[in-house]
Protein backbone atom coordinates (compact mmCIF):
# COMPACT_ATOMS: atom_id res chain seq x y z
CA UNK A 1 -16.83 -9.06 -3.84
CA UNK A 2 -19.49 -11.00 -5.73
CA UNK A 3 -22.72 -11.59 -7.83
CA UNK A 4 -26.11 -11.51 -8.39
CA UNK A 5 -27.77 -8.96 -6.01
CA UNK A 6 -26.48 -8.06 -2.35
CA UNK A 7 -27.90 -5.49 0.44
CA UNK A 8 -25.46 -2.42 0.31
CA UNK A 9 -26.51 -1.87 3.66
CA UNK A 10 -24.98 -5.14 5.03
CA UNK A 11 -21.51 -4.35 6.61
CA UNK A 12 -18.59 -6.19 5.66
CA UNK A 13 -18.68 -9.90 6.60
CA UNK A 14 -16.38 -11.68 9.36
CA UNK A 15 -15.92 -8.09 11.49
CA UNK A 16 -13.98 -6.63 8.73
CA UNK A 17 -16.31 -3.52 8.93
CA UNK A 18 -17.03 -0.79 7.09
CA UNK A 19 -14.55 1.82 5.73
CA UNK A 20 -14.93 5.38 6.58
CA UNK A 21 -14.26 5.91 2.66
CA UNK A 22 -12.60 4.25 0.05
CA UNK A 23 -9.14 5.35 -1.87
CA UNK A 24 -8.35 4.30 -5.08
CA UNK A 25 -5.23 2.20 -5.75
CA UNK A 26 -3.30 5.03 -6.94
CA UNK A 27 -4.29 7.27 -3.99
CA UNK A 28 -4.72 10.34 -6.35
CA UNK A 29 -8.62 10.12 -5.31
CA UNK A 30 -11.31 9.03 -2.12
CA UNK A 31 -14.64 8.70 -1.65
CA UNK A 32 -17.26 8.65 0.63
CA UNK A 33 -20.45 9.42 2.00
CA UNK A 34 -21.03 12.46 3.96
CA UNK A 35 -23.57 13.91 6.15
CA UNK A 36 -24.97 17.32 5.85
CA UNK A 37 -27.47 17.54 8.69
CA UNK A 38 -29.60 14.34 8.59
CA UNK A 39 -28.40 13.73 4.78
CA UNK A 40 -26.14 12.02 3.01
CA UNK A 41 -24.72 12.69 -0.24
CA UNK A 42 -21.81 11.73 -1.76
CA UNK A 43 -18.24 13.38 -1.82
CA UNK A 44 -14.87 13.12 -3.55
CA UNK A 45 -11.60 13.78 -2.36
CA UNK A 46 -8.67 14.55 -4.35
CA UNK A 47 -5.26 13.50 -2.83
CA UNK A 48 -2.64 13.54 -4.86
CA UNK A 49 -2.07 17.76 -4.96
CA UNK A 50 0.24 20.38 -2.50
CA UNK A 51 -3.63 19.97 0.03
CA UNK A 52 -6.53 17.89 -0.17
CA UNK A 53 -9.67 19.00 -1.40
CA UNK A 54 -13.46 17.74 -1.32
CA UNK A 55 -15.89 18.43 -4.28
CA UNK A 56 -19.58 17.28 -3.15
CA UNK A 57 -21.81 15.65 -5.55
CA UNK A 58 -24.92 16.07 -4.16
CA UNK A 59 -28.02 14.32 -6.38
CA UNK A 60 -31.45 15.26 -6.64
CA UNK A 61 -32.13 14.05 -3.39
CA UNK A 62 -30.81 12.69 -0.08
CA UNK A 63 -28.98 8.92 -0.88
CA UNK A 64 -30.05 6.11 1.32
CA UNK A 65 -28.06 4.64 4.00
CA UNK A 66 -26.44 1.88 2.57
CA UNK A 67 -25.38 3.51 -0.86
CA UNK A 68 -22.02 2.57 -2.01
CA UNK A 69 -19.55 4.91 -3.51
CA UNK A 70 -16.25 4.09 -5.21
CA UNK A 71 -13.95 6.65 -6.95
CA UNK A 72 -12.24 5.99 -10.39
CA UNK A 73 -8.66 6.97 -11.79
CA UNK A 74 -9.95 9.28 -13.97
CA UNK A 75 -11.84 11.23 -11.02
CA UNK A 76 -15.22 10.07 -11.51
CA UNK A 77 -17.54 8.59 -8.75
CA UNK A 78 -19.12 4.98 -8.78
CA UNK A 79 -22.64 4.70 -6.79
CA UNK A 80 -24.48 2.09 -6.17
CA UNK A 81 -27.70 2.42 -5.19
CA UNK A 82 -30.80 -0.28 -4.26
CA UNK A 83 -33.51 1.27 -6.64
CA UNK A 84 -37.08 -0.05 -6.91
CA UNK A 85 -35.85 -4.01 -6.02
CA UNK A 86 -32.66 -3.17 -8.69
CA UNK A 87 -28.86 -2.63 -7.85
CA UNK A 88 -28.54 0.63 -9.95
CA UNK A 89 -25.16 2.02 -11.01
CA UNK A 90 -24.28 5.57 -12.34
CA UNK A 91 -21.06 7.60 -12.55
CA UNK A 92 -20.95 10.78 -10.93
CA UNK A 93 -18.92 13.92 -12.06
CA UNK A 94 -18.85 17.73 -11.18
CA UNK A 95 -20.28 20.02 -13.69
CA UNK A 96 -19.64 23.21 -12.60
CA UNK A 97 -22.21 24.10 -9.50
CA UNK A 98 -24.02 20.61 -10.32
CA UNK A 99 -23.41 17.19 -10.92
CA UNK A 100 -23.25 15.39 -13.78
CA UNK A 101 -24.68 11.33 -13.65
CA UNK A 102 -24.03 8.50 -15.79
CA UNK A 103 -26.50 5.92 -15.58
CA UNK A 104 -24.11 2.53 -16.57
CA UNK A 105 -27.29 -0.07 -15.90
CA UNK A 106 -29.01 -2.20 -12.98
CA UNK A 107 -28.41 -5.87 -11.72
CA UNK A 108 -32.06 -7.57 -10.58
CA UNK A 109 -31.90 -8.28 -6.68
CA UNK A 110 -32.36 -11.56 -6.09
CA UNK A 111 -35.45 -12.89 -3.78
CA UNK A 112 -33.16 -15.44 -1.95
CA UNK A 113 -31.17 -13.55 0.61
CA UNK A 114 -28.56 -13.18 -2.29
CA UNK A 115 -26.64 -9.35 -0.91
CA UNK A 116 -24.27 -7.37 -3.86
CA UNK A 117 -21.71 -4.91 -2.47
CA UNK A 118 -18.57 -3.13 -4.16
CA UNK A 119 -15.71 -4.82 -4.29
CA UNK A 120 -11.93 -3.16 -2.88
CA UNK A 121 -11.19 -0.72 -6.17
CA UNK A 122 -9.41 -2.94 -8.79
CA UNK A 123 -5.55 -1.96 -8.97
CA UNK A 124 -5.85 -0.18 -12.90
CA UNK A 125 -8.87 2.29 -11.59
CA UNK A 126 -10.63 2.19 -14.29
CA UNK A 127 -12.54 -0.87 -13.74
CA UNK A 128 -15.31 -1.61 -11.18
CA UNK A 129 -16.43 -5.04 -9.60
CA UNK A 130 -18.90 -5.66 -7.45
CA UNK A 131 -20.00 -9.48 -5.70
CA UNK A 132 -23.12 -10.83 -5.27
CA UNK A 133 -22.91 -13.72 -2.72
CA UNK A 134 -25.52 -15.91 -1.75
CA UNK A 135 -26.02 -18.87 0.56
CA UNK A 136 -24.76 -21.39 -2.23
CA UNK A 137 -23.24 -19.50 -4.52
CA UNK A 138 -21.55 -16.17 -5.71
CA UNK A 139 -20.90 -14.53 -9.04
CA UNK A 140 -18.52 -11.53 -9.47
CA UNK A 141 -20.31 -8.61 -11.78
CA UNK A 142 -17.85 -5.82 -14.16
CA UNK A 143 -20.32 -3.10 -13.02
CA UNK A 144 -17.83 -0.11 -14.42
CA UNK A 145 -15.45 0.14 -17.53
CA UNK A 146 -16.94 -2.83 -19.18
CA UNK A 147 -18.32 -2.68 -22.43
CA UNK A 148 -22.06 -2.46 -22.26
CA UNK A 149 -23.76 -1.87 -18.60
CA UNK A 150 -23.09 -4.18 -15.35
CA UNK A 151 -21.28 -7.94 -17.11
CA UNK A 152 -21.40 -10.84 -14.81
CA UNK A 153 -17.81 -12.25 -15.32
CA UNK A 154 -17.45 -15.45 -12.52
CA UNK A 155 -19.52 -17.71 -10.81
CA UNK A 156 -18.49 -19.53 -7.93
CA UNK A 157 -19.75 -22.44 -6.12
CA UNK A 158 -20.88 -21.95 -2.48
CA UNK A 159 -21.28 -18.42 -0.49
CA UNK A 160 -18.49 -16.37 -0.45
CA UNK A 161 -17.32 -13.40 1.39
CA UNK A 162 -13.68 -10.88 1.43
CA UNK A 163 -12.26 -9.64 -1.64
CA UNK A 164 -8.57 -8.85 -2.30
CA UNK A 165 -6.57 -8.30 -4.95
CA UNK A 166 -3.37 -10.46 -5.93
CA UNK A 167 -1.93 -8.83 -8.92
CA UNK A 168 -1.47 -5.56 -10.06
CA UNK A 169 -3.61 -6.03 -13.08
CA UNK A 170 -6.56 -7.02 -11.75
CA UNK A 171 -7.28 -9.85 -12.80
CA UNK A 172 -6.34 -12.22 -9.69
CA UNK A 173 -9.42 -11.97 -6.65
CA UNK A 174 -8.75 -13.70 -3.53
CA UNK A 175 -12.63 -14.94 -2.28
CA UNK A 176 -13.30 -16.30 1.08
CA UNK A 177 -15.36 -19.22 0.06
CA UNK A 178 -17.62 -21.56 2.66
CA UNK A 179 -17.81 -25.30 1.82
CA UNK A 180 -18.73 -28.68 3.84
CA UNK A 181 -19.18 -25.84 6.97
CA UNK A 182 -15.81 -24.66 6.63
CA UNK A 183 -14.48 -21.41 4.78
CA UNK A 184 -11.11 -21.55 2.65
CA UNK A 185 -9.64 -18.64 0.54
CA UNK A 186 -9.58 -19.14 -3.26
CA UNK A 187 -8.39 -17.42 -6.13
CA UNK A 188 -10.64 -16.80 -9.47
CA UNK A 189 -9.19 -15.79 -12.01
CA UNK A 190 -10.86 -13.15 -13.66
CA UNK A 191 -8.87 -13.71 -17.30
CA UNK A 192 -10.02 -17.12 -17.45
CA UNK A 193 -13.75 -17.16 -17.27
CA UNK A 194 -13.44 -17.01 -13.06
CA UNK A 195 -11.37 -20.02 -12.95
CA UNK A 196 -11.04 -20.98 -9.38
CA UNK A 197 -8.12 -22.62 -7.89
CA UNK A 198 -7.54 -23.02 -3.85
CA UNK A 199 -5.94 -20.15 -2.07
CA UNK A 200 -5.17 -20.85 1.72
CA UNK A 201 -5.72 -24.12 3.51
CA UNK A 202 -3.85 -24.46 6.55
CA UNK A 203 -5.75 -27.49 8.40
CA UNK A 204 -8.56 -29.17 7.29
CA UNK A 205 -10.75 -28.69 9.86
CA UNK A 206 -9.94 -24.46 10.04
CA UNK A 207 -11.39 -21.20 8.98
CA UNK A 208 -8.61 -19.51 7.05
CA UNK A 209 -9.34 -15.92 5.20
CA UNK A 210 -7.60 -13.62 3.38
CA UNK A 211 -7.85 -9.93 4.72
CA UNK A 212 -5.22 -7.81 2.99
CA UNK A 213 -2.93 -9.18 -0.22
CA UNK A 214 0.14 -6.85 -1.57
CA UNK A 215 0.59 -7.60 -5.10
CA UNK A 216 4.41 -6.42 -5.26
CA UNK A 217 5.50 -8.92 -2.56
CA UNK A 218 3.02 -11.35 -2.13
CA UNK A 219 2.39 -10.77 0.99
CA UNK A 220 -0.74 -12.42 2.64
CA UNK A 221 -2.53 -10.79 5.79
CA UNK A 222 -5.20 -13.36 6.91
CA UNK A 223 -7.03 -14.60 10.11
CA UNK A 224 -7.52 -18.37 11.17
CA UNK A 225 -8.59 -20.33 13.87
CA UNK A 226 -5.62 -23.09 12.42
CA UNK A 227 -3.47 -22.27 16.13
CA UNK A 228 -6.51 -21.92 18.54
CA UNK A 229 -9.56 -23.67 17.29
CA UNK A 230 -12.86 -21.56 17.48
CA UNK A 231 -10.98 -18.63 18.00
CA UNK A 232 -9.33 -16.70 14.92
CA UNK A 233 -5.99 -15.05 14.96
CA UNK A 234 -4.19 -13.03 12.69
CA UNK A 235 -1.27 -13.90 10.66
CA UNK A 236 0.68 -13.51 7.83
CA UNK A 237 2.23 -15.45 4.92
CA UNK A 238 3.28 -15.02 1.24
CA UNK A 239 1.84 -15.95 -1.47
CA UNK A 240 3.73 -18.46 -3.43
CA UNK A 241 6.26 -19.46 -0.15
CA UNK A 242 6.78 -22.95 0.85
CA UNK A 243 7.18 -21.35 4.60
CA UNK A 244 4.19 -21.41 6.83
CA UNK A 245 1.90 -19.11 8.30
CA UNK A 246 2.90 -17.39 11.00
CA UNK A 247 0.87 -16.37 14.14
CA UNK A 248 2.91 -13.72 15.46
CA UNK A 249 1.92 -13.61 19.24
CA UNK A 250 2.02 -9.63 19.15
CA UNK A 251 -0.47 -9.55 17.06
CA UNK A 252 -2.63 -10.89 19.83
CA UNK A 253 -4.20 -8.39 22.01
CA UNK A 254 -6.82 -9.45 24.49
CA UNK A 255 -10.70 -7.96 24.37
CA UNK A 256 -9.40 -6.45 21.27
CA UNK A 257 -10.09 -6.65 17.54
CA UNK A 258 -7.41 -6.24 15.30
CA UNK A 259 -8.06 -5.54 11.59
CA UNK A 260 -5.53 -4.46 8.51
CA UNK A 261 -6.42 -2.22 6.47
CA UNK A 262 -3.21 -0.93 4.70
CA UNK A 263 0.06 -2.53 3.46
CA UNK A 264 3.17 -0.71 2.49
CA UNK A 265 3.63 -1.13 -1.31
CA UNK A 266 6.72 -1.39 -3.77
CA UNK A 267 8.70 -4.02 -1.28
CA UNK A 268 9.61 -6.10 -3.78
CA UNK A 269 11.32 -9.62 -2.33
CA UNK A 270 11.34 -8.32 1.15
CA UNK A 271 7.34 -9.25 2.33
CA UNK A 272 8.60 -8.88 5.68
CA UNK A 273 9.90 -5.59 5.48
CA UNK A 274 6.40 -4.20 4.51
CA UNK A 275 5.01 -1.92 6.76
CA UNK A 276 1.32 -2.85 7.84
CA UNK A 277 -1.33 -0.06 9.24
CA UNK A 278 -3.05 -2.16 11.74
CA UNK A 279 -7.15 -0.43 13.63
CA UNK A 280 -7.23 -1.90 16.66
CA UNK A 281 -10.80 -1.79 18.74
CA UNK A 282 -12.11 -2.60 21.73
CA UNK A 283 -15.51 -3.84 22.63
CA UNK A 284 -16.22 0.01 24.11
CA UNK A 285 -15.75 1.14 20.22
CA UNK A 286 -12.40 3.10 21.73
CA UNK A 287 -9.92 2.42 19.30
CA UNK A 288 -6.21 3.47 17.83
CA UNK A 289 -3.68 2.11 14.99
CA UNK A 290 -0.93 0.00 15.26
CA UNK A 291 2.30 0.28 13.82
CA UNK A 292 3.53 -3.30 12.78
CA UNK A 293 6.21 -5.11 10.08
CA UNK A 294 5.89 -8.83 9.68
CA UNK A 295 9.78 -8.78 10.37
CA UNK A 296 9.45 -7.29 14.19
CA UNK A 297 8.04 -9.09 17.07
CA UNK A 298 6.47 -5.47 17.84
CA UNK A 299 3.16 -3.60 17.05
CA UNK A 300 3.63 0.49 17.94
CA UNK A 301 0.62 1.86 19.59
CA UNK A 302 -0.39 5.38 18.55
CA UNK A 303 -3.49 7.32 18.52
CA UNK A 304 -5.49 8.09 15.39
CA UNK A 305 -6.18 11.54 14.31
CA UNK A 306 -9.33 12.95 15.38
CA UNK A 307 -12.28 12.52 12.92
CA UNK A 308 -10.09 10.15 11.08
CA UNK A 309 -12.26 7.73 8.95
CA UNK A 310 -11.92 4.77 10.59
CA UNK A 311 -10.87 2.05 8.74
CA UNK A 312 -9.03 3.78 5.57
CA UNK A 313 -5.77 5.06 4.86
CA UNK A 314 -2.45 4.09 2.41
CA UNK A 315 0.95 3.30 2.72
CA UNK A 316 3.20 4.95 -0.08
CA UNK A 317 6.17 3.65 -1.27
CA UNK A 318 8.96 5.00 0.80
CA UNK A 319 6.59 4.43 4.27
CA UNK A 320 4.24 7.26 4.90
CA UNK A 321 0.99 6.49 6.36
CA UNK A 322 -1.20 8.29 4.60
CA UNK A 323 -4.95 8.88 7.45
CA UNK A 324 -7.63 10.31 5.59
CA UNK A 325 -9.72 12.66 8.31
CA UNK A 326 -12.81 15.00 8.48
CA UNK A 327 -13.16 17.21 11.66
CA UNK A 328 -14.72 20.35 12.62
CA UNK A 329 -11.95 22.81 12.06
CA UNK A 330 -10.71 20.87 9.02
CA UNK A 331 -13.35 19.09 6.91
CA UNK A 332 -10.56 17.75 4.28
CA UNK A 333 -7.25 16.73 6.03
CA UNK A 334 -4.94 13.68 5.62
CA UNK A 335 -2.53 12.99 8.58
CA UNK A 336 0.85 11.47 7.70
CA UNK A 337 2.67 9.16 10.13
CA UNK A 338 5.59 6.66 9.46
CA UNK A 339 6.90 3.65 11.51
CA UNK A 340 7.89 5.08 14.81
CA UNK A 341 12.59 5.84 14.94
CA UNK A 342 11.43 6.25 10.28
CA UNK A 343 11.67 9.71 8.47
CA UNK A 344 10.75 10.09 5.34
CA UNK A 345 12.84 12.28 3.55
CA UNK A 346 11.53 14.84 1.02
CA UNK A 347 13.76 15.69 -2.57
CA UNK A 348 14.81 18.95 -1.21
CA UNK A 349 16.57 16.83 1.91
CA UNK A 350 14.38 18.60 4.54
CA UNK A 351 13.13 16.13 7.43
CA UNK A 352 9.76 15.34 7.30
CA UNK A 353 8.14 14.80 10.69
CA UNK A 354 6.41 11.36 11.19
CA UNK A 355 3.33 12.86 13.32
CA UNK A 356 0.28 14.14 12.14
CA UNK A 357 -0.65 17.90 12.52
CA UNK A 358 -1.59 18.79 15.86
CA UNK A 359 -5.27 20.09 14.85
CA UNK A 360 -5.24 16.82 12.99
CA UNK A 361 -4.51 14.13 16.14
CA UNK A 362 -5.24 12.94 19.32
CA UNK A 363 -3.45 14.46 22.29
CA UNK A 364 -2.48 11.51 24.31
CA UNK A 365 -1.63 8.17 23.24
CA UNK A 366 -3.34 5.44 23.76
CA UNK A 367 -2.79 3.02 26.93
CA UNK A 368 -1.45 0.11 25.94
CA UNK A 369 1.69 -0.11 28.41
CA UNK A 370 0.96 -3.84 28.39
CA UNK A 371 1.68 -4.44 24.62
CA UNK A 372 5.10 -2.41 24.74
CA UNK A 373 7.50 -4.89 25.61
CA UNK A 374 7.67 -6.90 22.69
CA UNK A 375 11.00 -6.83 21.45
CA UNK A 376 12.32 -6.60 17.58
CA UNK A 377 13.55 -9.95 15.76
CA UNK A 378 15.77 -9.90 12.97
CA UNK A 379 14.74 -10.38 9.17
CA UNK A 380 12.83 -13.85 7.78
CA UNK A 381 14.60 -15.30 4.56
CA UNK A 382 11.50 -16.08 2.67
CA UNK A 383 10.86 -17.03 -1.20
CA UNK A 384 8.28 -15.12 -3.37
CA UNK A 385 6.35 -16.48 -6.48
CA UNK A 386 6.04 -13.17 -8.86
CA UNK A 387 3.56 -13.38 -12.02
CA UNK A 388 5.81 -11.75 -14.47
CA UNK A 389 3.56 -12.48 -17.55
CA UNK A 390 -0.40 -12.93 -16.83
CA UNK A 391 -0.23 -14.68 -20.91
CA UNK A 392 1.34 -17.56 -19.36
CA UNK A 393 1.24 -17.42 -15.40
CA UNK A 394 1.22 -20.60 -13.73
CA UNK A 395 -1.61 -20.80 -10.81
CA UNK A 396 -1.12 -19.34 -7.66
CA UNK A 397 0.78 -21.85 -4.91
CA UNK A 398 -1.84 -22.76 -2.16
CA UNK A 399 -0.69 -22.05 1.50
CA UNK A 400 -0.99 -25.78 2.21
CA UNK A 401 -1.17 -27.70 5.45
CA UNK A 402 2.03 -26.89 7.83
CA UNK A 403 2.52 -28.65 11.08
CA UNK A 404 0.31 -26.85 13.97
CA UNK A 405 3.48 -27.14 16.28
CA UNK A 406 4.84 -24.85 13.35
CA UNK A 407 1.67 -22.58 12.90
CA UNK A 408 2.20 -20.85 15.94
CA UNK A 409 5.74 -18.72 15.75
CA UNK A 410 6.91 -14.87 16.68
């Protein structure tokens, strides 16, 4: 999430990769771009009625590989586009059997290997931020719902990489910064000029990044080579505790990459009841999700639903999975699934079932008898720092330096 100008081409740093779309915070709307023989042109998805729909919003022409999209609250479209050497930015809307195009202003590309991508959708929806992240140095650009065209609103010292969110107003961005040949999260602080404060430091000599924040709990999905030098793992923590990181050992599969990329929202004091939507991937590019709470020494295996777009998908409140997915016989669908022995029950007391449609998943599961065993543990007592005015919020707490004999726990 940064500055000044950035490939949209370049996939997401650290193996993070790309999203098959992108949801807003709300979940009312997605986005993405979609292929119509050997084109692509952009498409939005609205969520939040009785089925999901897509409206295309095709432009004059065919959009590059590497265009960004984004969707707003309000239903528009953010694209970003590389346009003669400039980072353009429009909104797109439907208008009938056309589309409709806002032009909100360019950013100049910088000649020194400087790339600009979108940032995760801010929590309000109605603001856009993109970063621009160079070798020595990053800056964080308002490219939507500022006043006047794309604003350049932080700078930061040194390259950074990431982006998440810490608050529900948008105005705390976790950035994975690199310094002295080492990278530490930080926070800037977007309502003070892109203050920047230290984030996550487990051991001086580590790599520690923040993947995946929840702003209701604090809770802290990141990945650090703190336990096992050279070789990141992924753990968890909370924003604001004076507990450690933990390292939980399920959470490490071998010849497997394991990325979150959704966290169960509204847990308020309970971090380590959230549920967590885990895409786990082989080196083949075969793949499924796992099921996992910070709470439970267990991740649940299941497959993901056929043409799902890898990567996205959101938690509600009361713990439905919510899998975005594009196949031939349905070109719109979002698959539902909860925390395996979970039910989600609807207002009129009926049982919802915790599997996807049939046309909408996988068959079999996938095999992964080896990572079964793991058995439940009961629930961590753990402290949470909440910013209950943003007028007078103290800085974030740094995850400081904890014991490595510590670092490692189930």
């Amino acid at each position: 999430m940064t500055v000044c100008a950035i490939e949209p081409a370049a996939a997401h740093e650290n193996g993070a990769g790309r999203a098959g779309c992108t949801i807003t915070a709300d979940g009312c709307y997605a986005a993405r771009l979609a292929l119509a023989g050997d084109s692509l042109f952009p498409e939005r998805w609205t969520l939040d009625g009785p089925e999901p729909y897509a409206v295309p919003l095709p432009g004059n022409q065919p959009e590059e590989p590497g265009t960004e999209v984004q969707p707003l609250a309000d239903g528009r479209v953010l694209i970003h586009r590389l346009v003669d050497g400039r980072h353009a930015f429009s909104l797109l809307y439907p208008t009938g059997p056309g589309t409709g195009e806002l032009p909100l202003g360019t950013v100049d590309r910088a000649g020194d290997g400087t790339r600009l991508r979108l940032l995760p959708p801010a929590p309000d929806g109605r603001r856009a931020y993109a970063l621009a992240a160079g070798r020595h140095g990053a800056a964080v650009w308002l490219v939507a719902g500022g006043a006047s065209g794309p604003e350049r609103v932080a700078e930061i010292p040194g390259g950074c990489s990431g982006g998440a969110w810490l608050d529900r107003e948008g105005r705390m961005l976790a950035l994975d910064r690199e310094s002295g040949g080492r990278t530490k999260s930080v926070v800037v602080d977007l309502g003070r000029g892109g203050e920047v404060s230290p984030l996550l430091q487990i051991a001086p000599g580590s790599d520690d990044r923040v993947l995946l924040a929840d702003p209701d709990s604090g809770l802290l999905l990141i990945r650090s080579d703190a336990p096992s030098p050279g070789r990141p793992r992924l753990g968890w923590g909370v924003l604001g505790s004076t507990l450690p990181v933990r390292f939980p050992e399920c959470l490490r599969l071998p010849d497997r990459t394991v990325t979150p990329f959704a966290v169960q929202p509204g847990q308020m004091l309970t971090p380590e009841g959230c549920a967590v939507a885990l895409h786990v991937e082989g080196a083949d590019g075969a793949g499924w999700i796992g099921l996992w709470r910070p709470a439970e020494r267990r991740v649940h295996h299941v497959p993901a639903p056929a043409g799902w777009l890898t990567g996205t998908g959101l938690w509600t409140a009361d713990g439905a999975l919510r899998l975005p997915y594009s196949s031939g016989a349905v070109p719109c669908g979002v698959a539902t699934l909860t925390m395996p022995g979970e039910e989600r029950r609807p207002e009129d007391g009926s049982r919802d079932g915790a599997a996807p449609d049939a046309e909408g998943a996988e068959s079999s599961p996938p095999t992964g008898d080896q990572y079964s065993g793991q058995l439940p543990t009961g629930k961590t007592e753990m402290t949470v720092h909440h910013l209950n005015s943003l007028a007078d919020a103290p800085r974030p707490v740094p995850l400081q330096q904890a014991p490595l004999g510590r670092l490692v726990t189930n």
